[in-house]
N, C-alpha and C. Protein backbone atom coordinates (compact mmCIF):
# COMPACT_ATOMS: atom_id res chain seq x y z
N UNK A 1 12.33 -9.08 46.97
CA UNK A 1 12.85 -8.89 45.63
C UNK A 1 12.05 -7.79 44.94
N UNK A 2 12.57 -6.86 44.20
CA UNK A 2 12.15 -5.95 43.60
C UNK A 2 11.66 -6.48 42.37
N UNK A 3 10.66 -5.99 41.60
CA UNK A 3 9.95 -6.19 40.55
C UNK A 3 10.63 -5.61 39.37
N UNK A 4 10.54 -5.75 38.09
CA UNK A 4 11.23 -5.49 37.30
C UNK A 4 10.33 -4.20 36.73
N UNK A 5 9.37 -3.95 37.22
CA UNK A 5 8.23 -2.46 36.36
C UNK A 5 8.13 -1.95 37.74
N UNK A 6 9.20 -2.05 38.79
CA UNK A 6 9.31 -0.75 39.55
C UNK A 6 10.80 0.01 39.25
N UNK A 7 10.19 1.76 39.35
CA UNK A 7 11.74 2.39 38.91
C UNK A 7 12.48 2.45 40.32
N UNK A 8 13.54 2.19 40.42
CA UNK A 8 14.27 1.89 41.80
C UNK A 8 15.73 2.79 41.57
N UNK A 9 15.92 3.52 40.77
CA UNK A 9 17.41 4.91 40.21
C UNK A 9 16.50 5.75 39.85
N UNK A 10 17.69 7.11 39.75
CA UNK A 10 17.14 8.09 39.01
C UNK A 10 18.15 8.69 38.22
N UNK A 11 17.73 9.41 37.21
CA UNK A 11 18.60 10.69 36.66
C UNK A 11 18.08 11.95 37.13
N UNK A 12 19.26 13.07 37.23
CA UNK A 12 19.25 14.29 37.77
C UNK A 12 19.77 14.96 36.65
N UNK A 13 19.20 15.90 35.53
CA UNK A 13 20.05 16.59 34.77
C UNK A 13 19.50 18.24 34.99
N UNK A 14 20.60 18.87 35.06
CA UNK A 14 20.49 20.19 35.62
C UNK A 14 21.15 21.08 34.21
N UNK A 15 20.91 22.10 34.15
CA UNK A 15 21.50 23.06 33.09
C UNK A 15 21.31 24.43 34.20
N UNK A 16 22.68 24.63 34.72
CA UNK A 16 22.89 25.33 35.82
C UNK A 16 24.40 26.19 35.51
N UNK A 17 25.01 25.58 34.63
CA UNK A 17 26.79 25.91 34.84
C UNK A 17 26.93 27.31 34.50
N UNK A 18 27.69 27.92 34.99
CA UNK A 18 28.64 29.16 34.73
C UNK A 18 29.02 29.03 33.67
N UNK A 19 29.27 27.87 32.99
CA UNK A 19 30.11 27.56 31.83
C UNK A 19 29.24 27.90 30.15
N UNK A 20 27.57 27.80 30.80
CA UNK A 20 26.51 27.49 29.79
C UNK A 20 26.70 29.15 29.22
N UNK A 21 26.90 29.53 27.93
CA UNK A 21 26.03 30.95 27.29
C UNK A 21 25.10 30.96 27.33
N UNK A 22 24.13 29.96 27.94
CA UNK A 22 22.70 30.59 28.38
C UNK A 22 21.77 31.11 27.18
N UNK A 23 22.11 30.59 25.53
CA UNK A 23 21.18 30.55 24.50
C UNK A 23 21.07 29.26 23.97
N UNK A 24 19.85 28.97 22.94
CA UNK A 24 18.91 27.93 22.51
C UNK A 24 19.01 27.28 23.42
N UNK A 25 17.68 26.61 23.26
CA UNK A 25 17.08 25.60 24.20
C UNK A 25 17.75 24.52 24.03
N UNK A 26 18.02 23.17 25.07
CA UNK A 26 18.30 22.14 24.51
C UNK A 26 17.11 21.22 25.07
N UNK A 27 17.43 20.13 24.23
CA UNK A 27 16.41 19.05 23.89
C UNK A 27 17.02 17.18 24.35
N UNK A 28 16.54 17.54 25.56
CA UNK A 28 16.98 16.14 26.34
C UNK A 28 15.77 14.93 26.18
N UNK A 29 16.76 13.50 26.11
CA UNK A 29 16.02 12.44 26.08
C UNK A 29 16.88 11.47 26.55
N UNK A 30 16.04 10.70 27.80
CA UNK A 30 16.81 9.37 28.12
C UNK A 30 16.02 8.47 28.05
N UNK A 31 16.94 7.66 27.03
CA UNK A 31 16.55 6.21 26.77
C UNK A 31 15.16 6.34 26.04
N UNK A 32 15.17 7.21 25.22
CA UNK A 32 14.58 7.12 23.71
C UNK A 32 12.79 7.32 24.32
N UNK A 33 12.34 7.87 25.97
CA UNK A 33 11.33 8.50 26.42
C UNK A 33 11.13 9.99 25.68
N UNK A 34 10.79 10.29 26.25
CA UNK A 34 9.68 11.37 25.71
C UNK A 34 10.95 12.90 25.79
N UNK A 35 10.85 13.53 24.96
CA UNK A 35 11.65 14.54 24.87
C UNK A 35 11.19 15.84 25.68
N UNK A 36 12.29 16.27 26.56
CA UNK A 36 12.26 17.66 27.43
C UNK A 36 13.19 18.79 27.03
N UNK A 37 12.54 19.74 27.34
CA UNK A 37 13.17 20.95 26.67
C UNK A 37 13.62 21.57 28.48
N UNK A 38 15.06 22.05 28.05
CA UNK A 38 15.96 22.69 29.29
C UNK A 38 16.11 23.98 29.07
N UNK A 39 15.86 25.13 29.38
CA UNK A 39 16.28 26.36 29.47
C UNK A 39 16.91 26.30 30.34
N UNK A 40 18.14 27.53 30.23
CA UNK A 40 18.97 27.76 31.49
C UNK A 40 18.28 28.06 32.85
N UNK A 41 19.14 27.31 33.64
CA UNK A 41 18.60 26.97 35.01
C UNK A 41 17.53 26.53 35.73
N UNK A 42 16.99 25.51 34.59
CA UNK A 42 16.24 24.54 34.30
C UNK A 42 16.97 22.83 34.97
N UNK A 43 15.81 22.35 35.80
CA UNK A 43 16.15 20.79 36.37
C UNK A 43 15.43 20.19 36.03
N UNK A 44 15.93 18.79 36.01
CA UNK A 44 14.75 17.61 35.72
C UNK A 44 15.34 16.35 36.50
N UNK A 45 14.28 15.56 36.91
CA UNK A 45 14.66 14.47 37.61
C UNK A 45 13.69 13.23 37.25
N UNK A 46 14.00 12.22 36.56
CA UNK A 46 13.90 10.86 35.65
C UNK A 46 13.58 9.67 36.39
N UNK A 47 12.37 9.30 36.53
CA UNK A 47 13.07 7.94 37.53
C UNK A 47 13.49 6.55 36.60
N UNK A 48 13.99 5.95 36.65
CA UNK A 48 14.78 4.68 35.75
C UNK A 48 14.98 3.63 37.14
N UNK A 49 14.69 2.30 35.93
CA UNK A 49 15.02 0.89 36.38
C UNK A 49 16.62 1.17 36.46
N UNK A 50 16.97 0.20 37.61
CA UNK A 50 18.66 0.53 38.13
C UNK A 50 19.20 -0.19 36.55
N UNK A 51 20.28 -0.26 35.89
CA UNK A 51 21.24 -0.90 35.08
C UNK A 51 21.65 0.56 33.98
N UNK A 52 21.49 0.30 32.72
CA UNK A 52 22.51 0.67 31.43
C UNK A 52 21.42 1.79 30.71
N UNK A 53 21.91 3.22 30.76
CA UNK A 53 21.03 3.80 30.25
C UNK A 53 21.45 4.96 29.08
N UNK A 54 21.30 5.52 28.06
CA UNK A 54 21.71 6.75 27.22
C UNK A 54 21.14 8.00 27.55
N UNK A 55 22.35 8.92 27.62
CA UNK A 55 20.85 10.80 27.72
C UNK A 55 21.76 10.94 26.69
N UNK A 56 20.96 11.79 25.84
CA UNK A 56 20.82 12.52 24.43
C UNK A 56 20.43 13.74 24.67
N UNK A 57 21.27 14.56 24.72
CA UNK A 57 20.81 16.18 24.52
C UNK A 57 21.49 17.04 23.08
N UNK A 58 20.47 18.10 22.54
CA UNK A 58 20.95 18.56 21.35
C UNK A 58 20.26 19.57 21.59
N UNK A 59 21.02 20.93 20.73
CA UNK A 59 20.30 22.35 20.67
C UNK A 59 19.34 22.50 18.66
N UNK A 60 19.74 21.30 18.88
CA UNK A 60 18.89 20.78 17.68
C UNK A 60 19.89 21.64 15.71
N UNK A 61 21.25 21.97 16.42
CA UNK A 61 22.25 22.12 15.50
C UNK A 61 23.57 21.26 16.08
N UNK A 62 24.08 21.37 17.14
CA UNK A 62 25.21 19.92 17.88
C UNK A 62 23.51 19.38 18.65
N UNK A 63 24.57 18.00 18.88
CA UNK A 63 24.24 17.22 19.55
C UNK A 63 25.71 16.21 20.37
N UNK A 64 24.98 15.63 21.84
CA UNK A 64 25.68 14.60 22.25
C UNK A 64 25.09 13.59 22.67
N UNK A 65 25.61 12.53 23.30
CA UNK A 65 25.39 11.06 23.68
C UNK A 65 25.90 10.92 24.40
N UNK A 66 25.74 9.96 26.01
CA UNK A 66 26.30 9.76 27.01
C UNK A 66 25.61 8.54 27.56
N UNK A 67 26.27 7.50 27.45
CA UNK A 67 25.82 6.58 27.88
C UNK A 67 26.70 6.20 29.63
N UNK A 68 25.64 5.75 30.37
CA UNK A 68 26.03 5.39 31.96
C UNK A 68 24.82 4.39 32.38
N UNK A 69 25.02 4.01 33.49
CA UNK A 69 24.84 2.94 34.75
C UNK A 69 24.57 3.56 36.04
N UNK A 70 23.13 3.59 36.06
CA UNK A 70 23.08 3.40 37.35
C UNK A 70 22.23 2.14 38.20
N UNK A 71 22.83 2.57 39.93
CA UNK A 71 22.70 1.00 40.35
C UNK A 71 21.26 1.26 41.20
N UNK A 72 20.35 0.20 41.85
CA UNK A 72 19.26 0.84 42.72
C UNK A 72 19.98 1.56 43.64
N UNK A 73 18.62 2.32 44.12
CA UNK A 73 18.74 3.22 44.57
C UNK A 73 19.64 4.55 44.40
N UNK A 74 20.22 4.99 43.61
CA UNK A 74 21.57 5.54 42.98
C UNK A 74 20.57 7.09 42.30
N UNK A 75 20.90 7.97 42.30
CA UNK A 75 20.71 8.53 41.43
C UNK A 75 21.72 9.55 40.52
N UNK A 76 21.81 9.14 39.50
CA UNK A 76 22.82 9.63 38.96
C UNK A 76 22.57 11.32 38.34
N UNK A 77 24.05 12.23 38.60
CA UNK A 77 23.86 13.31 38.31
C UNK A 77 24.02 13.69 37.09
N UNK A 78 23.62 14.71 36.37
CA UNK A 78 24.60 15.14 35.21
C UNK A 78 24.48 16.95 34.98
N UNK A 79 25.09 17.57 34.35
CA UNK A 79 25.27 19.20 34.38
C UNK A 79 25.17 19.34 32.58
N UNK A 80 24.41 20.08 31.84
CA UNK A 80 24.29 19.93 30.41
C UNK A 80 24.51 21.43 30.14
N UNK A 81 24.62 21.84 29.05
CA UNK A 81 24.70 22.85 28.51
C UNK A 81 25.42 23.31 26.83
N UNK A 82 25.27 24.50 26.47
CA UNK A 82 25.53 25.12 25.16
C UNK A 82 26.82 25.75 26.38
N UNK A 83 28.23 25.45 25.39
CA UNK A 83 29.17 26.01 25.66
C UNK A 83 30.22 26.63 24.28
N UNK A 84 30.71 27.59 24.62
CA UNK A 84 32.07 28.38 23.38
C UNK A 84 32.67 26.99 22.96
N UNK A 85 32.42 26.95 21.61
CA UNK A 85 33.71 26.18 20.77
C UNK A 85 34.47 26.81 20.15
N UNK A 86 35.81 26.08 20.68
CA UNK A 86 37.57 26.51 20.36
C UNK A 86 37.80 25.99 18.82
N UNK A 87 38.73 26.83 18.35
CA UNK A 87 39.43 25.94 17.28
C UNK A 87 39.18 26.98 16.17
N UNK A 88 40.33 26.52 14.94
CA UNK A 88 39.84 27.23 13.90
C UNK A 88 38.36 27.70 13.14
N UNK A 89 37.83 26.46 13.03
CA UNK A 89 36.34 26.48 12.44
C UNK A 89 35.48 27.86 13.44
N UNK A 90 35.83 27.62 14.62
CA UNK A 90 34.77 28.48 15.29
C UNK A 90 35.33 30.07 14.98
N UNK A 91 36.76 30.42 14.30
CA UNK A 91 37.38 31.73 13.80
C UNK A 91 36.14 32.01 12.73
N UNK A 92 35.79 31.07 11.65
CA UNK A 92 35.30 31.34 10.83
C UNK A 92 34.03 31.40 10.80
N UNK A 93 33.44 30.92 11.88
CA UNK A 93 31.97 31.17 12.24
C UNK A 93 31.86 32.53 12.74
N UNK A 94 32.77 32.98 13.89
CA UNK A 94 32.50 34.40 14.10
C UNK A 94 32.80 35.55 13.18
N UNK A 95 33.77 35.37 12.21
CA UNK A 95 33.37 36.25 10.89
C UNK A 95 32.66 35.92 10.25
N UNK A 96 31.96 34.82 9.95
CA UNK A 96 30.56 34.51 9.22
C UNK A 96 29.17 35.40 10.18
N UNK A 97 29.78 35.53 11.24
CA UNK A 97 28.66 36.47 12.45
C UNK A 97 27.75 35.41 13.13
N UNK A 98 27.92 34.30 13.09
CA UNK A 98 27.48 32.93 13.26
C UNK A 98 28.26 32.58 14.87
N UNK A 99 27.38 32.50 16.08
CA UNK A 99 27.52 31.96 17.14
C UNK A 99 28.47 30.74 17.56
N UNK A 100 29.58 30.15 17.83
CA UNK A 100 30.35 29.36 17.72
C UNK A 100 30.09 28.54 18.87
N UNK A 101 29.15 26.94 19.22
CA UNK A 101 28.55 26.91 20.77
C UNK A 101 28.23 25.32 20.25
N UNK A 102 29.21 24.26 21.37
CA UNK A 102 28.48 23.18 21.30
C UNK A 102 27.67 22.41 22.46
N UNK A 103 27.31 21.49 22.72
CA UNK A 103 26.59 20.86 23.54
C UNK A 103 27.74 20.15 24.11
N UNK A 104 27.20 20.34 25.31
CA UNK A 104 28.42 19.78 26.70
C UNK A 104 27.45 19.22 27.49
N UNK A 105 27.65 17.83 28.31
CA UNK A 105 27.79 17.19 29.17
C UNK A 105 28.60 16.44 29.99
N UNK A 106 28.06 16.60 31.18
CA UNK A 106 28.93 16.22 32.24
C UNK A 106 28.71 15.16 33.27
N UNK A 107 28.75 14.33 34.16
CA UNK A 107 28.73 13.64 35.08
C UNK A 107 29.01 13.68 36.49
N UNK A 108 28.02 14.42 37.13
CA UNK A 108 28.60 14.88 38.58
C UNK A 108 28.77 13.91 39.57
């Protein structure tokens, strides 16, 4: 039987995508530990007790939340990044001269 203060999962969060514009840093945290800073093409790997966990990443103007499960031995993936936001509002940010870019995560 496994002990309950051994980590037996992991998280994998990568900021790797084609998709990322590749400006500001973001600011990852799972499960309310200690905060890491991701530059593009930047990895990190977490070890976690297997069950119910949150990652929190923000460029410290958006932010997101993603809550998942992983099981022992499991390690779960994820892909993060600053990506182009669509939509009217972001018309008016680029004539304001203001960068239009939210925080994306993913689940590989």
């Amino acid at each position: 039987m496994v002990s309950e203060n051994i980590e037996t999962a992991s998280v994998e969060i990568s900021r790797n995508s084609p998709r990322d514009i590749r400006m500001r840093d973001l600011y990852l945290t799972v499960d309310d530990q200690e905060e890491h800073v991701l530059l593009f093409g930047d990895s990190l790997d977490i070890p976690l007790k297997a069950g119910d966990h949150t990652i929190r990443v923000s460029n410290r103007v958006y932010s997101r939340k993603l809550d998942f499960r992983v099981e022992e031995s499991e390690s779960a993936k994820f892909v993060v990044g600053n990506i182009p936001s669509k939509g009217l509002f972001s018309i008016f940010m680029i004539m304001s001269g203001t960068v239009p870019y939210k925080v994306w995560i993913e689940r590989r």
